[in-house]
C-alpha atoms as a PDB file:
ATOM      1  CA  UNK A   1       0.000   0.000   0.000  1.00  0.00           C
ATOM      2  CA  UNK A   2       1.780   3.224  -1.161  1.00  0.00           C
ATOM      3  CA  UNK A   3      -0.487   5.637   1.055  1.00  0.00           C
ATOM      4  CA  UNK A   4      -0.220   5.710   4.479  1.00  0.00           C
ATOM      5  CA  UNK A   5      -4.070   5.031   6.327  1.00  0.00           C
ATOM      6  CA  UNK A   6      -4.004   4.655   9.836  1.00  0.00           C
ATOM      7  CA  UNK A   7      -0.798   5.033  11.999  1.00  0.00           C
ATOM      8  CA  UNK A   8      -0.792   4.088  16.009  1.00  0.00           C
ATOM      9  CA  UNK A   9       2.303   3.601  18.038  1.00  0.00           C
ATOM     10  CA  UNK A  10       4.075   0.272  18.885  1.00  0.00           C
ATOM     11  CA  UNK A  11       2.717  -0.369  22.000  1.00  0.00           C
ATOM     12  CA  UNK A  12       6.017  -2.266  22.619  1.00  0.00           C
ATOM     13  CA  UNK A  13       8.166   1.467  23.194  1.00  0.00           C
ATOM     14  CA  UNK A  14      11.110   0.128  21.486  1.00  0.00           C
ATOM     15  CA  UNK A  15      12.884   3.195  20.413  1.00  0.00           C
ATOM     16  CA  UNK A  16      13.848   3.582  16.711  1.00  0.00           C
ATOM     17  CA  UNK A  17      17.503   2.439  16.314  1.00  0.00           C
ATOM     18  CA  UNK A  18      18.717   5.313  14.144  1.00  0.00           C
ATOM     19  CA  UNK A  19      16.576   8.459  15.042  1.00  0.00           C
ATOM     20  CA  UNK A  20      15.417   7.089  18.915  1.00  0.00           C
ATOM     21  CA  UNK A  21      11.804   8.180  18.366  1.00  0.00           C
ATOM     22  CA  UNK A  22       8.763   5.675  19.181  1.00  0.00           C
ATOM     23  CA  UNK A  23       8.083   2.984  16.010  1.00  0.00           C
ATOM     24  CA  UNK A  24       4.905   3.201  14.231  1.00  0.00           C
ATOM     25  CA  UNK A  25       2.528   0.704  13.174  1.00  0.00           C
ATOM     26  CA  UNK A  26       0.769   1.371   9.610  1.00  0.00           C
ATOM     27  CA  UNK A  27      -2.458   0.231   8.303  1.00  0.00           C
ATOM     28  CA  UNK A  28      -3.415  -3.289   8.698  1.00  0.00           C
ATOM     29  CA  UNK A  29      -0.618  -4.123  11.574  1.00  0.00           C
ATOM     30  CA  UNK A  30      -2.234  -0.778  13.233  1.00  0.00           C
ATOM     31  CA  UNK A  31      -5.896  -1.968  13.430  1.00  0.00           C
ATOM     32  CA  UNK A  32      -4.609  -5.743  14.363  1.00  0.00           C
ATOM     33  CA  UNK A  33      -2.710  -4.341  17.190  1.00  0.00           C
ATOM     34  CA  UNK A  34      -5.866  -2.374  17.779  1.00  0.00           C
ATOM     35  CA  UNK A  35      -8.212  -5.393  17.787  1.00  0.00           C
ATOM     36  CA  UNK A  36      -5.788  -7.101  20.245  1.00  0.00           C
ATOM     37  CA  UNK A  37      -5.407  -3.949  22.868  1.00  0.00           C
ATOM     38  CA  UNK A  38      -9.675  -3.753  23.128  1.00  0.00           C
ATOM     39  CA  UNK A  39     -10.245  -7.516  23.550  1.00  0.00           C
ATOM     40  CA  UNK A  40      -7.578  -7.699  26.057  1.00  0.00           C
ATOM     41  CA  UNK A  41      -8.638  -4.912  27.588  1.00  0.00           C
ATOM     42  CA  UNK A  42     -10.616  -5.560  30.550  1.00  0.00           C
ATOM     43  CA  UNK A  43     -13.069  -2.921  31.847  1.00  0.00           C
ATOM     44  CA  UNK A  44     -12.107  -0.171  34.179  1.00  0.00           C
ATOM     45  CA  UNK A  45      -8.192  -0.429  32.870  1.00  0.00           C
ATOM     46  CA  UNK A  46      -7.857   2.867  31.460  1.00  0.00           C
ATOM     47  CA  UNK A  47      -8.136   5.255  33.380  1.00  0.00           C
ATOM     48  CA  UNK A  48     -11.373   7.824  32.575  1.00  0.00           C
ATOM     49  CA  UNK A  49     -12.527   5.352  30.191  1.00  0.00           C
ATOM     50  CA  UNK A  50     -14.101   2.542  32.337  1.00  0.00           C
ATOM     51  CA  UNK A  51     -16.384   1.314  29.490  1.00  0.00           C
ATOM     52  CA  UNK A  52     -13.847   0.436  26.835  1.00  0.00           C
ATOM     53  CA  UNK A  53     -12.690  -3.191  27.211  1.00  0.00           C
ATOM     54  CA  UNK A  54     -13.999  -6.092  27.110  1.00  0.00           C
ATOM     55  CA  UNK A  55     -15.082  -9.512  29.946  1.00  0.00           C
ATOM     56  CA  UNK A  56     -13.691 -12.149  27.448  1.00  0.00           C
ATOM     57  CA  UNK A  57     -10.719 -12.412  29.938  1.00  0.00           C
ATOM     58  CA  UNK A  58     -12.760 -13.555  32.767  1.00  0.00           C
ATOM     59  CA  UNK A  59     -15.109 -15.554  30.692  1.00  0.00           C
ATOM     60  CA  UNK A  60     -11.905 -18.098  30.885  1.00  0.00           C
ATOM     61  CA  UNK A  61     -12.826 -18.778  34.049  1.00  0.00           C
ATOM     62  CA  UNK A  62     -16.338 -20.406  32.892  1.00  0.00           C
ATOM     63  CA  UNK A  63     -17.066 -23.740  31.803  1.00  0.00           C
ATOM     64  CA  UNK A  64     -16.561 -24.866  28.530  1.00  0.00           C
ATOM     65  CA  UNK A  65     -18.665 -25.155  25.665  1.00  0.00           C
ATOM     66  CA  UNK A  66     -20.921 -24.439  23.103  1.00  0.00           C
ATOM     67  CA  UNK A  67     -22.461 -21.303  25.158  1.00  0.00           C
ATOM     68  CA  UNK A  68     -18.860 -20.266  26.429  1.00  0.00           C
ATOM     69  CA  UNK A  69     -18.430 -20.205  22.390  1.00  0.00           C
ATOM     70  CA  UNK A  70     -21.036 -18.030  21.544  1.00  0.00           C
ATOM     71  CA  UNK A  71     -20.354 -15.562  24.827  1.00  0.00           C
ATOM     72  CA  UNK A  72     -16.727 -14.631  23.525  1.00  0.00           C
ATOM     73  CA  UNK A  73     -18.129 -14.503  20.294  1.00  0.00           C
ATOM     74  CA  UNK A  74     -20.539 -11.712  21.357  1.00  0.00           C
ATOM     75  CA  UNK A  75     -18.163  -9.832  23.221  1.00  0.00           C
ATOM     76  CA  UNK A  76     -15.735  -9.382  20.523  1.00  0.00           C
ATOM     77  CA  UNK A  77     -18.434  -8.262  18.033  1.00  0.00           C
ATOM     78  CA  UNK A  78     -20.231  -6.043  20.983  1.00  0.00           C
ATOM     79  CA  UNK A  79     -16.290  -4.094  21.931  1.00  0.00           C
ATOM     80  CA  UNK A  80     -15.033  -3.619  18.282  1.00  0.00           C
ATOM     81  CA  UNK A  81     -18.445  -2.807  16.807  1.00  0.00           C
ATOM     82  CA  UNK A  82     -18.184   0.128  20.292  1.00  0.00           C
ATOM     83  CA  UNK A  83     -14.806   0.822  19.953  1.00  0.00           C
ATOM     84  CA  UNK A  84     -13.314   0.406  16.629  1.00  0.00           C
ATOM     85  CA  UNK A  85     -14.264   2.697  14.044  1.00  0.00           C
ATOM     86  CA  UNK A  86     -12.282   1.960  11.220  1.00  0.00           C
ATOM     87  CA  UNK A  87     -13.426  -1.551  10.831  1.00  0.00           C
ATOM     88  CA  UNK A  88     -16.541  -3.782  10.133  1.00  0.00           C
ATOM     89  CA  UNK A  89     -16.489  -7.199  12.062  1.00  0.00           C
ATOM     90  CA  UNK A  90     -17.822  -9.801   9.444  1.00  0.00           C
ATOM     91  CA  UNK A  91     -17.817 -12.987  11.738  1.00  0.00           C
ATOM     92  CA  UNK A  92     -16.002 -14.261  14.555  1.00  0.00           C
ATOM     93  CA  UNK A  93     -15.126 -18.312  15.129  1.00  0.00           C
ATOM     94  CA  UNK A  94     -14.251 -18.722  18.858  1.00  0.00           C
ATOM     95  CA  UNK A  95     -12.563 -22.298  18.893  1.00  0.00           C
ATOM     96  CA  UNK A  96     -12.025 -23.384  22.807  1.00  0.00           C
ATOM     97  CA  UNK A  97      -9.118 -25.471  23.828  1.00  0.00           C
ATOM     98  CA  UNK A  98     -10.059 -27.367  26.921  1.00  0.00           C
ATOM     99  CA  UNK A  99      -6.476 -28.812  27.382  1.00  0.00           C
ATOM    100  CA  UNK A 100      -4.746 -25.508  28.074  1.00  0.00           C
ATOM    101  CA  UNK A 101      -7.713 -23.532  29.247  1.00  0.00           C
ATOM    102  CA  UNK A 102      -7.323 -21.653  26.061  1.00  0.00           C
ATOM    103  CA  UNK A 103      -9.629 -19.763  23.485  1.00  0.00           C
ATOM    104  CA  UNK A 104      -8.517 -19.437  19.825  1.00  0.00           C
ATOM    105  CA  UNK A 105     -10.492 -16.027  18.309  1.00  0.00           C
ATOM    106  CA  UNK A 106     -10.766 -15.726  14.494  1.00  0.00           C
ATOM    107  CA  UNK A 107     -11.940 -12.162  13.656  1.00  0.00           C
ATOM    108  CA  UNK A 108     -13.176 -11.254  10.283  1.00  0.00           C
ATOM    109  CA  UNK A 109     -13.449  -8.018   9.073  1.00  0.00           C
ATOM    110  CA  UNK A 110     -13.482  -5.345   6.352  1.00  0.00           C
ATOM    111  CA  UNK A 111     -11.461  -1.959   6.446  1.00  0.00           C
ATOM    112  CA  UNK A 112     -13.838   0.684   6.132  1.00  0.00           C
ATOM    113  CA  UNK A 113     -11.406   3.098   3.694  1.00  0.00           C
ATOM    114  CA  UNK A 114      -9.809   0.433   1.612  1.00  0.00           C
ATOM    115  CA  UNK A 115     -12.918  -2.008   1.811  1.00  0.00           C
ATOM    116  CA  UNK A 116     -10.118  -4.849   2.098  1.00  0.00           C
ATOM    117  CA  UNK A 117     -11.160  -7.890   4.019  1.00  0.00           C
ATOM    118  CA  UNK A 118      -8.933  -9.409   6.736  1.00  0.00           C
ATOM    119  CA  UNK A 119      -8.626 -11.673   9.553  1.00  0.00           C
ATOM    120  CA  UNK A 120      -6.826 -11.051  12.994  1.00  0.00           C
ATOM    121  CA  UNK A 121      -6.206 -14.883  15.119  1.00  0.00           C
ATOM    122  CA  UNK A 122      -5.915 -14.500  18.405  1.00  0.00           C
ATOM    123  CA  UNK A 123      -5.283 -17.072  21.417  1.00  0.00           C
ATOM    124  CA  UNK A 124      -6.838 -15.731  24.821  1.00  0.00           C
ATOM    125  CA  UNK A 125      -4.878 -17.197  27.822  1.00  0.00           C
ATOM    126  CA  UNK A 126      -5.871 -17.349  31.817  1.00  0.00           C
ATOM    127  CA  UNK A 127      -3.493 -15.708  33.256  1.00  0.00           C
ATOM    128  CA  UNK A 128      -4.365 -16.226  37.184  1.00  0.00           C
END
């Protein structure tokens, strides 16, 4: 992509070797790392903004199964759909992983400027 969209900082504050400012994150990698921070995000992290965030943390801590499934599923769709403008969530598969305690998130969506479709995979651990 020769134009520059969307830009967000690399949440990971490595300095840039040569010029020792903050790296950037363009485009796709920017909403991805996006879609990560807000489902990761539990409520009442950031500070003044209680309401973004997500419970799909602490639904790790339920049993498994088909209605665990469809719960993540819902909260995923309900926090991007709140908090992520530049996107439009096309379907989400929510595989669990009883063995590890593990959910495996498969986000589709569509990039609302360059109408390209995507998908973001992303394994939710307990962390407790």
């Amino acid at each position: 992509m020769a134009n520059k969209i969307f830009s967000d900082i690399d949440l990971s504050f490595i300095p840039h070797p040569v010029t020792g400012d903050l790296l950037v994150k363009y485009d796709e990698n920017s909403i991805k790392n996006s879609i990560r921070n807000l489902i990761l995000t539990r409520h009442f992290e950031r500070p003044f903004r209680s309401a973004v965030g997500s419970n799909v943390t602490s639904l790790l801590f339920e049993l498994q199964g088909p209605a665990l499934g469809a719960l993540v599923e819902k909260e995923i769709i309900n926090v991007l759909s709140n908090f992520e403008p530049r996107i439009d969530v096309l379907r989400v598969d929510v595989e669990t992983i009883p063995a590890d305690n593990n959910l495996k998130a498969t986000i589709y969506y569509r990039i609302k400027n360059t109408n390209s479709t995507l998908q973001t995979d992303l394994i939710i651990r307990r962390t407790r």
